[in-house]
PDB file of N, CA and C in Angstrom:
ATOM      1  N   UNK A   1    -181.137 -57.862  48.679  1.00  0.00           N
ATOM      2  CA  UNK A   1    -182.427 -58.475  48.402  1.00  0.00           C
ATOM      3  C   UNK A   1    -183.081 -58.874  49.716  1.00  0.00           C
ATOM      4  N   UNK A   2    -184.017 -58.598  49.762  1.00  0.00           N
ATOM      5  CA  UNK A   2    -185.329 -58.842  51.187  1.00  0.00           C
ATOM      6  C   UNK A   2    -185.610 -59.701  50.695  1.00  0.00           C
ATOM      7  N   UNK A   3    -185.649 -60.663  51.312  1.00  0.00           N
ATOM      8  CA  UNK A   3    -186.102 -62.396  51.680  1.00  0.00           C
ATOM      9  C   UNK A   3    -187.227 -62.658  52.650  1.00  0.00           C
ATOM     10  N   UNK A   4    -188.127 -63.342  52.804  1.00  0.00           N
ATOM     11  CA  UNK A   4    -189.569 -63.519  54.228  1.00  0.00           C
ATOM     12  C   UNK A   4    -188.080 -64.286  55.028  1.00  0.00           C
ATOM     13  N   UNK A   5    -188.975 -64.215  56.394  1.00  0.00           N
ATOM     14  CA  UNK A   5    -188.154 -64.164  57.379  1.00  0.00           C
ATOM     15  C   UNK A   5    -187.101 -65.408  57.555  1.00  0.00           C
ATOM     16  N   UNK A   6    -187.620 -67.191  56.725  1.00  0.00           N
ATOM     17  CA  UNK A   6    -186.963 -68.060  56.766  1.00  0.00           C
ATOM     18  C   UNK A   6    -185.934 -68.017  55.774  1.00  0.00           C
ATOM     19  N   UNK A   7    -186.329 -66.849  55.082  1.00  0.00           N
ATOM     20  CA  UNK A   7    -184.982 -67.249  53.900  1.00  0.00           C
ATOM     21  C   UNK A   7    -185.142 -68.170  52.790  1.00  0.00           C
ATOM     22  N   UNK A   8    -186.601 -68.083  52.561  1.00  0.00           N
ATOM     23  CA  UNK A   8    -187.233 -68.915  51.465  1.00  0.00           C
ATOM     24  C   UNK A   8    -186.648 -68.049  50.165  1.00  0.00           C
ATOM     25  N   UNK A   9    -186.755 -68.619  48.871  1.00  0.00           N
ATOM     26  CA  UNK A   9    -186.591 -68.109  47.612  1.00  0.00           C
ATOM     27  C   UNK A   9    -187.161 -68.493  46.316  1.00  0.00           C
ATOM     28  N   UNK A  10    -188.157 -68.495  46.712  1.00  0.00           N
ATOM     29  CA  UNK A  10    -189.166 -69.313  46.115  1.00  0.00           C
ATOM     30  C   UNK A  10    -189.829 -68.116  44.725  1.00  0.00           C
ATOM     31  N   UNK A  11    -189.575 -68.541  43.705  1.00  0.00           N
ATOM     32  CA  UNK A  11    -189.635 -67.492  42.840  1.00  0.00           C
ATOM     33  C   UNK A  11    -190.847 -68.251  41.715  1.00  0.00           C
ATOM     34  N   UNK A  12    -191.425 -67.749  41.280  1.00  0.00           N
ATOM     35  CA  UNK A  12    -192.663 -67.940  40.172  1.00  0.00           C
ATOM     36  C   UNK A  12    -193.149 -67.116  39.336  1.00  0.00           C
ATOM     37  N   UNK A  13    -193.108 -67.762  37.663  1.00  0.00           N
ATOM     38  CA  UNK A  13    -193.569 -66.603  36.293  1.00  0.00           C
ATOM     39  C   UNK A  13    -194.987 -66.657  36.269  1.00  0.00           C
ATOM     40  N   UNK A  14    -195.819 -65.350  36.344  1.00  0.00           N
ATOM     41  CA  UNK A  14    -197.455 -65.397  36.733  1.00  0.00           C
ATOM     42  C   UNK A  14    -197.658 -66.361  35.229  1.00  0.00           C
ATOM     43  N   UNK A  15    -198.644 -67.035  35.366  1.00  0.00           N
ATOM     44  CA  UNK A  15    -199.216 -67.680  33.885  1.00  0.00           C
ATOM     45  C   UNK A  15    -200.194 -66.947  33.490  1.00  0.00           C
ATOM     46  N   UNK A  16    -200.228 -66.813  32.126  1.00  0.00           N
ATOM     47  CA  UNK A  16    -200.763 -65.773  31.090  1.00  0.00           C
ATOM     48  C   UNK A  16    -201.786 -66.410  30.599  1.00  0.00           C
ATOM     49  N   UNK A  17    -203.548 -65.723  30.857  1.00  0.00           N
ATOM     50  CA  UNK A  17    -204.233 -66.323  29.903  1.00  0.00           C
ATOM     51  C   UNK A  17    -205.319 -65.148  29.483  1.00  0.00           C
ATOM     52  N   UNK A  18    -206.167 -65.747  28.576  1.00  0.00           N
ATOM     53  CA  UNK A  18    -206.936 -64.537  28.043  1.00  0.00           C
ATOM     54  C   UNK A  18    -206.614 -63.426  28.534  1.00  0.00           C
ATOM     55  N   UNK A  19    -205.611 -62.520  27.951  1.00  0.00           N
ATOM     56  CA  UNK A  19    -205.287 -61.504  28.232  1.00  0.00           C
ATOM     57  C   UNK A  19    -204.812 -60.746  29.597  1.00  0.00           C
ATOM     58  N   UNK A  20    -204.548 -61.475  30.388  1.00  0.00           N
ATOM     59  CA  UNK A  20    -203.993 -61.503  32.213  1.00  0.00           C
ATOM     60  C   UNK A  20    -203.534 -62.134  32.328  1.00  0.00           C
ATOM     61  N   UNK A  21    -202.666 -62.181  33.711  1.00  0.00           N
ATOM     62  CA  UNK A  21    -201.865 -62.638  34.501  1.00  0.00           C
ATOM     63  C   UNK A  21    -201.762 -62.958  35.343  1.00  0.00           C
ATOM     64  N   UNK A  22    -201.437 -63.744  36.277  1.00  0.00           N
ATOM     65  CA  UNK A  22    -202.152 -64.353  37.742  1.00  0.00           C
ATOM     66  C   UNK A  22    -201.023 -65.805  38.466  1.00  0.00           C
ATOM     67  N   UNK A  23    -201.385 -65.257  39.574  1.00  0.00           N
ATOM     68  CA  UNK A  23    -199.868 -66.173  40.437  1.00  0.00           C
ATOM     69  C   UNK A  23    -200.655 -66.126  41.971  1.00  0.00           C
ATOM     70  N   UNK A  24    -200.625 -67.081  42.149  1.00  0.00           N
ATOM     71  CA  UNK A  24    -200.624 -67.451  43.722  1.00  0.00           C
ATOM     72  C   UNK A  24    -199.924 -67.336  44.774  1.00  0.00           C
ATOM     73  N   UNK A  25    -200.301 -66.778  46.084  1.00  0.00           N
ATOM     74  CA  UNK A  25    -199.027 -66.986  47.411  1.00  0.00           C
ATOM     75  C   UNK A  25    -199.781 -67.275  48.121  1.00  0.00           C
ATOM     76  N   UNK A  26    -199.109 -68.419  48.922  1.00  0.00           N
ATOM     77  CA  UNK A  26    -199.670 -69.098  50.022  1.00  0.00           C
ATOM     78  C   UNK A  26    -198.895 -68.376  51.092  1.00  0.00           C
ATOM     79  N   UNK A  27    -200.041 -68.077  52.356  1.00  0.00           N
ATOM     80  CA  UNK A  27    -199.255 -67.082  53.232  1.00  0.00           C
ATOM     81  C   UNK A  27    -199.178 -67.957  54.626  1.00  0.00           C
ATOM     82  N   UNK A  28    -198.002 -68.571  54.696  1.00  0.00           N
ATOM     83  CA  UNK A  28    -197.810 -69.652  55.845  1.00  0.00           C
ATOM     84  C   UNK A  28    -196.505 -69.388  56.501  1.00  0.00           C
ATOM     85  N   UNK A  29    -196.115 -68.407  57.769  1.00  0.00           N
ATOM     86  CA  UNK A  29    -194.877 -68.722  58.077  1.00  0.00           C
ATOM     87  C   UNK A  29    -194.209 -67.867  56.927  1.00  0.00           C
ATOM     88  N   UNK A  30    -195.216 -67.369  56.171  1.00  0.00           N
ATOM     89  CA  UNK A  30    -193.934 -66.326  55.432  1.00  0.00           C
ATOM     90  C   UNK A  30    -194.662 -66.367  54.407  1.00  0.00           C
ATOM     91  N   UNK A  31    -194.336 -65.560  52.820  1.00  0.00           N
ATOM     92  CA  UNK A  31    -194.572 -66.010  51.344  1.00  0.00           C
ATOM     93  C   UNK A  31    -193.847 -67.040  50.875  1.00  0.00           C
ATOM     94  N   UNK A  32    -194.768 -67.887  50.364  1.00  0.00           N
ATOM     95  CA  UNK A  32    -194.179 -68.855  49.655  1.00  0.00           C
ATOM     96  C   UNK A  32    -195.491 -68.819  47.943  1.00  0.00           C
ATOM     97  N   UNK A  33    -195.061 -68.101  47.595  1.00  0.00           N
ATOM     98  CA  UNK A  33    -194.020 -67.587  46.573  1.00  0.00           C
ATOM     99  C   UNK A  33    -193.596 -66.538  47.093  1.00  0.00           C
ATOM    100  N   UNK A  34    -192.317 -66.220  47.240  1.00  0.00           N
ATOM    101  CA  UNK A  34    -192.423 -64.724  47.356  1.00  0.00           C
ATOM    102  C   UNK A  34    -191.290 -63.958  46.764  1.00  0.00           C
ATOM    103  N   UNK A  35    -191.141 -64.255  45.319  1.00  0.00           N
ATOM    104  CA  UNK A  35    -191.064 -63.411  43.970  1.00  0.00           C
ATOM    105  C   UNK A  35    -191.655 -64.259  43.334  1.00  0.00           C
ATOM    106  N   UNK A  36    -192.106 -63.010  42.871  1.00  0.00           N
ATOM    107  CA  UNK A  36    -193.707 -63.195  41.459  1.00  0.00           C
ATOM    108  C   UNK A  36    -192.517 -62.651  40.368  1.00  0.00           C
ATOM    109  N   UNK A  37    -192.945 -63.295  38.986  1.00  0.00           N
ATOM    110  CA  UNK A  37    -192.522 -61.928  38.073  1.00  0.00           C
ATOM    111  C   UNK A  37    -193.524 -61.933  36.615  1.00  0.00           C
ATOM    112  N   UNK A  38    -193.757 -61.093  36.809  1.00  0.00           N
ATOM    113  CA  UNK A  38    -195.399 -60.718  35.878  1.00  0.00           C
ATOM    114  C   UNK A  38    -193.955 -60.208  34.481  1.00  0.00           C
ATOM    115  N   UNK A  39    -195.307 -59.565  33.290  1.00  0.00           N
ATOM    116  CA  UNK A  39    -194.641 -59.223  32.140  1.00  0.00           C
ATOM    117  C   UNK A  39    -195.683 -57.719  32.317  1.00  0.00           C
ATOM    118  N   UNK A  40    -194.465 -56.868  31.789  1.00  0.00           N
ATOM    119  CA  UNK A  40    -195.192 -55.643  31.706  1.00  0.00           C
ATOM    120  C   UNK A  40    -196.222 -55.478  30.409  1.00  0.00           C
ATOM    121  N   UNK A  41    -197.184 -54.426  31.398  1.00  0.00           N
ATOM    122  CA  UNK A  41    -197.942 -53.663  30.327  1.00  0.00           C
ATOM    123  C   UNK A  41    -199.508 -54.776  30.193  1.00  0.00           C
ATOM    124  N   UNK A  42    -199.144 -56.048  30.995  1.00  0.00           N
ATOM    125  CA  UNK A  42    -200.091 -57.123  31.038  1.00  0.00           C
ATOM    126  C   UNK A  42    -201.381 -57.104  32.365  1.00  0.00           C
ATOM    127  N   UNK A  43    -202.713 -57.420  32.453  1.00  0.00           N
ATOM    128  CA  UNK A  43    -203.396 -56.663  33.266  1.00  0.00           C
ATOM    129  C   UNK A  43    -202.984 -58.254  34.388  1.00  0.00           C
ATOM    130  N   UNK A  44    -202.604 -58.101  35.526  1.00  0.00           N
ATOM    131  CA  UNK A  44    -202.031 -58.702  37.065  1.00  0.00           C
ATOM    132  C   UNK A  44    -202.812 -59.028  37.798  1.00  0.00           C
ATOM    133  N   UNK A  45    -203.218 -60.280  38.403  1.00  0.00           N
ATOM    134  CA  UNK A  45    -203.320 -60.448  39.652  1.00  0.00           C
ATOM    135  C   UNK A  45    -202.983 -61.100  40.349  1.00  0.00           C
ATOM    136  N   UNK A  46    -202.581 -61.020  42.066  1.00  0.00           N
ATOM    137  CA  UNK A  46    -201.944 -62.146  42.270  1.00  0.00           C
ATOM    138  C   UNK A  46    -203.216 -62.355  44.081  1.00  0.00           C
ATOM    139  N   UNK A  47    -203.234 -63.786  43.963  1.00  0.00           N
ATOM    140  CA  UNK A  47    -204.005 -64.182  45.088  1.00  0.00           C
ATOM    141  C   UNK A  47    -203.701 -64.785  45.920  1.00  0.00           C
ATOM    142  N   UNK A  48    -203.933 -64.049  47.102  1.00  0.00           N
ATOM    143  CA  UNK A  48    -202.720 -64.624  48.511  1.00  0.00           C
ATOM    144  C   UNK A  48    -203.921 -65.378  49.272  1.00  0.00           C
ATOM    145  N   UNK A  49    -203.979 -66.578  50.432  1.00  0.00           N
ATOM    146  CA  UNK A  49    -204.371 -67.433  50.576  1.00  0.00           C
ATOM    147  C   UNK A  49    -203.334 -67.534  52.115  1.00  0.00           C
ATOM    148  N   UNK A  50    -204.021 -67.100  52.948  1.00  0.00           N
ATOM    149  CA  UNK A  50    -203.332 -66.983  54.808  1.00  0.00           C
ATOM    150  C   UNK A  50    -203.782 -68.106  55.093  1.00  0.00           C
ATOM    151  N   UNK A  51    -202.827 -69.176  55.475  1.00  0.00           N
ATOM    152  CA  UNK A  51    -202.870 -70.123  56.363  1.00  0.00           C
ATOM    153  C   UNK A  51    -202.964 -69.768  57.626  1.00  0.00           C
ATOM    154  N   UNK A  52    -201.802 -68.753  58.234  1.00  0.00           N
ATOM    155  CA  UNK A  52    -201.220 -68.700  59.474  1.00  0.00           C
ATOM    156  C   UNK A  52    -202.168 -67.698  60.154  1.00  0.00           C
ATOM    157  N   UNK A  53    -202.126 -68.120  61.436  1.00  0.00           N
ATOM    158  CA  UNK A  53    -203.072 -67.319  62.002  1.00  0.00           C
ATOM    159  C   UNK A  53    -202.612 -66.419  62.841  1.00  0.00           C
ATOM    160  N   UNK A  54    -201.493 -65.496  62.727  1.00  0.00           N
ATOM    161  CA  UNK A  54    -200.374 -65.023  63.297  1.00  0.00           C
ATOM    162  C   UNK A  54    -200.641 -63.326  62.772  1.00  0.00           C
ATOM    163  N   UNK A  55    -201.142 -62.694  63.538  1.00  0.00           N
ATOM    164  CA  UNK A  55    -201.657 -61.275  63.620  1.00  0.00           C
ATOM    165  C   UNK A  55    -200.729 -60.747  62.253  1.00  0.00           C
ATOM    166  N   UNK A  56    -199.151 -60.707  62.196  1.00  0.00           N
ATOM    167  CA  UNK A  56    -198.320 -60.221  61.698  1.00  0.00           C
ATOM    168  C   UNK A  56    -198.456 -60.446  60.127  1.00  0.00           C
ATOM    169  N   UNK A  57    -199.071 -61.653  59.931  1.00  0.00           N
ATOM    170  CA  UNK A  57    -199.643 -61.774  58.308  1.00  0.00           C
ATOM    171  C   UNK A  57    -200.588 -61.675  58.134  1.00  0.00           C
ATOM    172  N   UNK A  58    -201.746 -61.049  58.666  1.00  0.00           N
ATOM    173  CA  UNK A  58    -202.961 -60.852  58.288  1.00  0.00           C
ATOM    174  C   UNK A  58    -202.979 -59.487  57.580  1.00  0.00           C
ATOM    175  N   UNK A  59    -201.678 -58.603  57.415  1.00  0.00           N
ATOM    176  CA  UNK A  59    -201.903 -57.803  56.166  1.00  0.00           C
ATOM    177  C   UNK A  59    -200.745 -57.987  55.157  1.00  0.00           C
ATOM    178  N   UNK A  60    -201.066 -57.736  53.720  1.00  0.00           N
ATOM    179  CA  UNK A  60    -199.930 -57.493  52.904  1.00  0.00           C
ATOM    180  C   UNK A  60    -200.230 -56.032  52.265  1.00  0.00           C
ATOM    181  N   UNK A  61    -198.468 -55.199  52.494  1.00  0.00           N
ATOM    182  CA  UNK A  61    -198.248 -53.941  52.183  1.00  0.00           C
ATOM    183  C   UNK A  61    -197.374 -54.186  50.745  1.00  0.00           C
ATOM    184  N   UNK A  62    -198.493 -53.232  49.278  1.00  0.00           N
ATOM    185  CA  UNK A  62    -196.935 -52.992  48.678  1.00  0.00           C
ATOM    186  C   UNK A  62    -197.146 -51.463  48.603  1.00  0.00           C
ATOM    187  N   UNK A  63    -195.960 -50.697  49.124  1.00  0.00           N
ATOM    188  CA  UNK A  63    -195.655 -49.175  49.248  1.00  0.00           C
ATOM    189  C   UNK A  63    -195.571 -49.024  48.048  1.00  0.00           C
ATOM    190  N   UNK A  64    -195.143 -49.318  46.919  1.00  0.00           N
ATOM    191  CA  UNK A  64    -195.003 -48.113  45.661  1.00  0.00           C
ATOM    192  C   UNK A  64    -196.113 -48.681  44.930  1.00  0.00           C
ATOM    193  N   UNK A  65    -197.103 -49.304  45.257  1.00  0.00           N
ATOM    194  CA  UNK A  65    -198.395 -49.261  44.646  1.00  0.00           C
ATOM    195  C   UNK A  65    -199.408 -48.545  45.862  1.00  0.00           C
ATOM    196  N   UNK A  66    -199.306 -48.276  46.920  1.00  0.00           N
ATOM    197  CA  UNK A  66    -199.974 -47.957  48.372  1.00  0.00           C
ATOM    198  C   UNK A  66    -200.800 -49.101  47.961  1.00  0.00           C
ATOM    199  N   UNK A  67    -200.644 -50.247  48.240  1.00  0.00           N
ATOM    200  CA  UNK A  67    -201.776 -51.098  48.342  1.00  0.00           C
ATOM    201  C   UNK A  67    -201.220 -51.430  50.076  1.00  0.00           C
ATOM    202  N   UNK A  68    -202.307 -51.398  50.871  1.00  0.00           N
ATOM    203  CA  UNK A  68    -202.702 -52.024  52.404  1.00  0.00           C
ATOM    204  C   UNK A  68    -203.575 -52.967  52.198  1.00  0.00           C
ATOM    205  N   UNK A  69    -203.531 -54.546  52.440  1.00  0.00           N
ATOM    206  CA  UNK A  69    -204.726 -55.313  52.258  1.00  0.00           C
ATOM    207  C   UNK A  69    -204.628 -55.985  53.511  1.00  0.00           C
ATOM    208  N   UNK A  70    -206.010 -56.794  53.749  1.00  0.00           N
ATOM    209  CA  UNK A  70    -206.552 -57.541  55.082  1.00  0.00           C
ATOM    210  C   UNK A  70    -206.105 -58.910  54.385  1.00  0.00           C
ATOM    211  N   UNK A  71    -205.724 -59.547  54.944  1.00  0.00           N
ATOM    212  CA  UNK A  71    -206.093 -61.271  54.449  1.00  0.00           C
ATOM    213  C   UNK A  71    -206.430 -62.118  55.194  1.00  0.00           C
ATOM    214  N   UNK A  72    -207.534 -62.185  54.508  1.00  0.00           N
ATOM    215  CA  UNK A  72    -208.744 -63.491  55.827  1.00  0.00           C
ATOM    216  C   UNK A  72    -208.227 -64.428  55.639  1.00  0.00           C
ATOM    217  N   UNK A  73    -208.351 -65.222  56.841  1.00  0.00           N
ATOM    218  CA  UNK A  73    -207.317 -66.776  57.122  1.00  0.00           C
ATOM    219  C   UNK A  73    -208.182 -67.492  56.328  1.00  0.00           C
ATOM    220  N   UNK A  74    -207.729 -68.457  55.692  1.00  0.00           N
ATOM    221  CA  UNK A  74    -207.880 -69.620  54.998  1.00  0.00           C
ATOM    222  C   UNK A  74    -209.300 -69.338  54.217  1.00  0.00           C
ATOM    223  N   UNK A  75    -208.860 -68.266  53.487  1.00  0.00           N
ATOM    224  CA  UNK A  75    -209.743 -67.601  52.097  1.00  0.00           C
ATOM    225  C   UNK A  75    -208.394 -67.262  51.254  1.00  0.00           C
ATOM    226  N   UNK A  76    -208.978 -66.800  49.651  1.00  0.00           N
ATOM    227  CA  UNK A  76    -208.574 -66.714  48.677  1.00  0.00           C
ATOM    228  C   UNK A  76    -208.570 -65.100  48.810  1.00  0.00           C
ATOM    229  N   UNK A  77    -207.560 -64.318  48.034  1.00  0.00           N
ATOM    230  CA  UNK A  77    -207.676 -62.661  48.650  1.00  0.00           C
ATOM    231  C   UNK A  77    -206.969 -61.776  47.405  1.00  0.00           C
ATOM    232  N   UNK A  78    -207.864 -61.783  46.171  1.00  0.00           N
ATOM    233  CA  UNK A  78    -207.501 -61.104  44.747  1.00  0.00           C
ATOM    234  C   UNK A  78    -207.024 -59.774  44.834  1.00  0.00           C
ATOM    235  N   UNK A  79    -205.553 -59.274  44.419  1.00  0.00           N
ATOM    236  CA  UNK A  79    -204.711 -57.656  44.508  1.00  0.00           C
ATOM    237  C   UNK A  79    -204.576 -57.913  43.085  1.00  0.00           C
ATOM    238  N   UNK A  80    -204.900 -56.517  42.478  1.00  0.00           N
ATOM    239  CA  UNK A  80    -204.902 -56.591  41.065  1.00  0.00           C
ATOM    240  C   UNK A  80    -203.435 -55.326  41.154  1.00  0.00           C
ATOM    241  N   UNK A  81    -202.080 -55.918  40.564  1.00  0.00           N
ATOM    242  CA  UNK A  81    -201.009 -55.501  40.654  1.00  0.00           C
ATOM    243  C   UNK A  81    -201.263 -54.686  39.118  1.00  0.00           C
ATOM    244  N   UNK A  82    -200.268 -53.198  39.137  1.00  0.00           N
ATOM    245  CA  UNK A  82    -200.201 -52.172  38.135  1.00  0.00           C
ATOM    246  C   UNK A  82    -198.861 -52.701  37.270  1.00  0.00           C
ATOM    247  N   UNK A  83    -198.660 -53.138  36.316  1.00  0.00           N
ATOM    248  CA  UNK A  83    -197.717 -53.860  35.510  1.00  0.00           C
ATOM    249  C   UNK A  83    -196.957 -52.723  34.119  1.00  0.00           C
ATOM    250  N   UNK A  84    -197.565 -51.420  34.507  1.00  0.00           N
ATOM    251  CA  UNK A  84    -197.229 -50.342  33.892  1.00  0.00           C
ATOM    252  C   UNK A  84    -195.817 -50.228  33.191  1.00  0.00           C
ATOM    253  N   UNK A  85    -195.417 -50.357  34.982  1.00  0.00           N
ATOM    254  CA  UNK A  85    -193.359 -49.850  34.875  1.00  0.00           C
ATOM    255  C   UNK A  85    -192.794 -50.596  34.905  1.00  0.00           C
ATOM    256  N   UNK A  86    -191.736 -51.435  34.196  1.00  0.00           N
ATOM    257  CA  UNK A  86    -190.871 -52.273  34.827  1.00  0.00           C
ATOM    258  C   UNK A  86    -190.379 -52.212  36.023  1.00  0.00           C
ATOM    259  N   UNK A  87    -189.242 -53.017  36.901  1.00  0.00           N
ATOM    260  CA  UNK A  87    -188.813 -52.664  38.086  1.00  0.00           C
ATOM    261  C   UNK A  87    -189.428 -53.592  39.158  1.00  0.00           C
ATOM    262  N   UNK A  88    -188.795 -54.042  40.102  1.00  0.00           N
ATOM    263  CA  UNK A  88    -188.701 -54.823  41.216  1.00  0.00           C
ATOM    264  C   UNK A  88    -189.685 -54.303  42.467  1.00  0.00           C
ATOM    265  N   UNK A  89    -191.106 -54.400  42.580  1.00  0.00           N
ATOM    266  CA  UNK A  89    -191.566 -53.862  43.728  1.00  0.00           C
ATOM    267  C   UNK A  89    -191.751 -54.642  44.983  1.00  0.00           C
ATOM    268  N   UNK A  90    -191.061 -54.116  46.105  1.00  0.00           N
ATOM    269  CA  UNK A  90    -191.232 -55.102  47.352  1.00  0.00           C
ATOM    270  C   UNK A  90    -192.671 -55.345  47.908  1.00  0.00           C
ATOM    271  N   UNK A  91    -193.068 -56.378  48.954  1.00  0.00           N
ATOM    272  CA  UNK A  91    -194.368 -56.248  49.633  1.00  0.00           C
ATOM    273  C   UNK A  91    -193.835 -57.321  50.736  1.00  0.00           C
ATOM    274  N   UNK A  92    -194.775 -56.599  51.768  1.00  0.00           N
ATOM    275  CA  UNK A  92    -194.162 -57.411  53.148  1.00  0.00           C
ATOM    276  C   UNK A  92    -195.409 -57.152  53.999  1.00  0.00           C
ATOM    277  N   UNK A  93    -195.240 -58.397  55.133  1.00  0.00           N
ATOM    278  CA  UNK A  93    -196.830 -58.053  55.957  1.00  0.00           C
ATOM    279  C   UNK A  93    -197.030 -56.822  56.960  1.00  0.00           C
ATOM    280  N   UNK A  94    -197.694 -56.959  57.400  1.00  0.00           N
ATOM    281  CA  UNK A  94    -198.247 -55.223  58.203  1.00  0.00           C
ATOM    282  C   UNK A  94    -197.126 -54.566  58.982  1.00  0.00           C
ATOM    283  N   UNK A  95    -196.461 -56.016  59.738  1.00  0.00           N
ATOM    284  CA  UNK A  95    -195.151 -55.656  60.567  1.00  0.00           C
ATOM    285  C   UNK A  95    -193.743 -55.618  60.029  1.00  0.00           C
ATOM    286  N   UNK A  96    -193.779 -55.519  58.746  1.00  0.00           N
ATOM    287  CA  UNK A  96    -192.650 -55.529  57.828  1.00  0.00           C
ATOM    288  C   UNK A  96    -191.562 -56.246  58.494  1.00  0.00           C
ATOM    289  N   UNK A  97    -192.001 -57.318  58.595  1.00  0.00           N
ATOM    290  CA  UNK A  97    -191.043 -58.802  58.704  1.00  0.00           C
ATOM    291  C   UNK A  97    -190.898 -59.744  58.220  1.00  0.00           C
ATOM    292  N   UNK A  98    -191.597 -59.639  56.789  1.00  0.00           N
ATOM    293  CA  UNK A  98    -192.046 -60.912  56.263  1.00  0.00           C
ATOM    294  C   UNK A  98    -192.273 -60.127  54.601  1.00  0.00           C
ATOM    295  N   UNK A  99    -191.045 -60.492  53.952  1.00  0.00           N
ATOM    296  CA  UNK A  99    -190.900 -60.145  52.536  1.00  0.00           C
ATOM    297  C   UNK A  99    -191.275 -60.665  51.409  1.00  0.00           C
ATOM    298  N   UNK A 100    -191.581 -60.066  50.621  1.00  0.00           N
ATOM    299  CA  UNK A 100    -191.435 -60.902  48.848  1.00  0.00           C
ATOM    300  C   UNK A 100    -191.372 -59.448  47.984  1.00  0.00           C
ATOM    301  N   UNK A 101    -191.320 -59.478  46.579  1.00  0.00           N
ATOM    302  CA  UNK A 101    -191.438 -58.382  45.420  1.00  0.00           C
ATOM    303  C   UNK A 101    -191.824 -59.358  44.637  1.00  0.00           C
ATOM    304  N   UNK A 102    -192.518 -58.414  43.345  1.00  0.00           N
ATOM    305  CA  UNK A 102    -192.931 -58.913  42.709  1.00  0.00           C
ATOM    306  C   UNK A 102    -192.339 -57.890  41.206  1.00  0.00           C
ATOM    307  N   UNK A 103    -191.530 -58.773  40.548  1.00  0.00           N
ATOM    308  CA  UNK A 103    -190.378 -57.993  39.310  1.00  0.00           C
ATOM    309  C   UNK A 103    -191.180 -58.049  38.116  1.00  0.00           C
ATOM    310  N   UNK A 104    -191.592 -56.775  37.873  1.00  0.00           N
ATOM    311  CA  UNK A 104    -192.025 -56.379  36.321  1.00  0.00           C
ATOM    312  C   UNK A 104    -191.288 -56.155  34.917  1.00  0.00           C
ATOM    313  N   UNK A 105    -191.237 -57.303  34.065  1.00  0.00           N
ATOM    314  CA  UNK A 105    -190.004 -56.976  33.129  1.00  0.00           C
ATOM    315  C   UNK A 105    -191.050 -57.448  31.837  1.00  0.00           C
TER     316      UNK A 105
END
């Protein structure tokens, strides 16, 4: 299991309303949340929020969705996640040093 770089484990169930799903990460020094776990087949989003002003988190990558995103410092930054497949997808910042997934069940 890939952990952000302190070894946080900070895990959170997205809350469900009118028909979506939605979870927050605060991007400080790492994800904190960084496992999400959504419910499949449910429409996702999760909104990351960069504190740090540290080149290395100003993007979040998830590879088996190809999502590449920018995240403006100390703004709100909506990724509408595909909740299709079940399964554990990782995401980490631009310099892939800094982990979380987000588990579809």
């Amino acid at each position: 299991m890939k952990m952000n770089f302190f070894g946080s484990k900070d895990k959170v169930e997205a809350k469900v309303a009118n028909g979506s799903q939605q979870a927050n990460v605060s991007v400080d020094g790492g994800y904190k949340t960084n496992t999400i776990v959504l419910k499949q087949g449910v429409p996702a989003k999760l909104t990351f929020n960069r504190k740090d002003p540290s080149s290395c988190l100003e993007q979040v990558v998830f590879p088996e969705f190809q999502i590449k995103e920018f995240l403006p410092q100390n703004e709100d930054h909506t990724i509408d996640i595909d909740t299709s497949k079940a399964g554990e997808y990782q995401f980490a910042c631009g310099m892939d040093m800094f982990h979380g997934k987000v588990v579809v069940k």
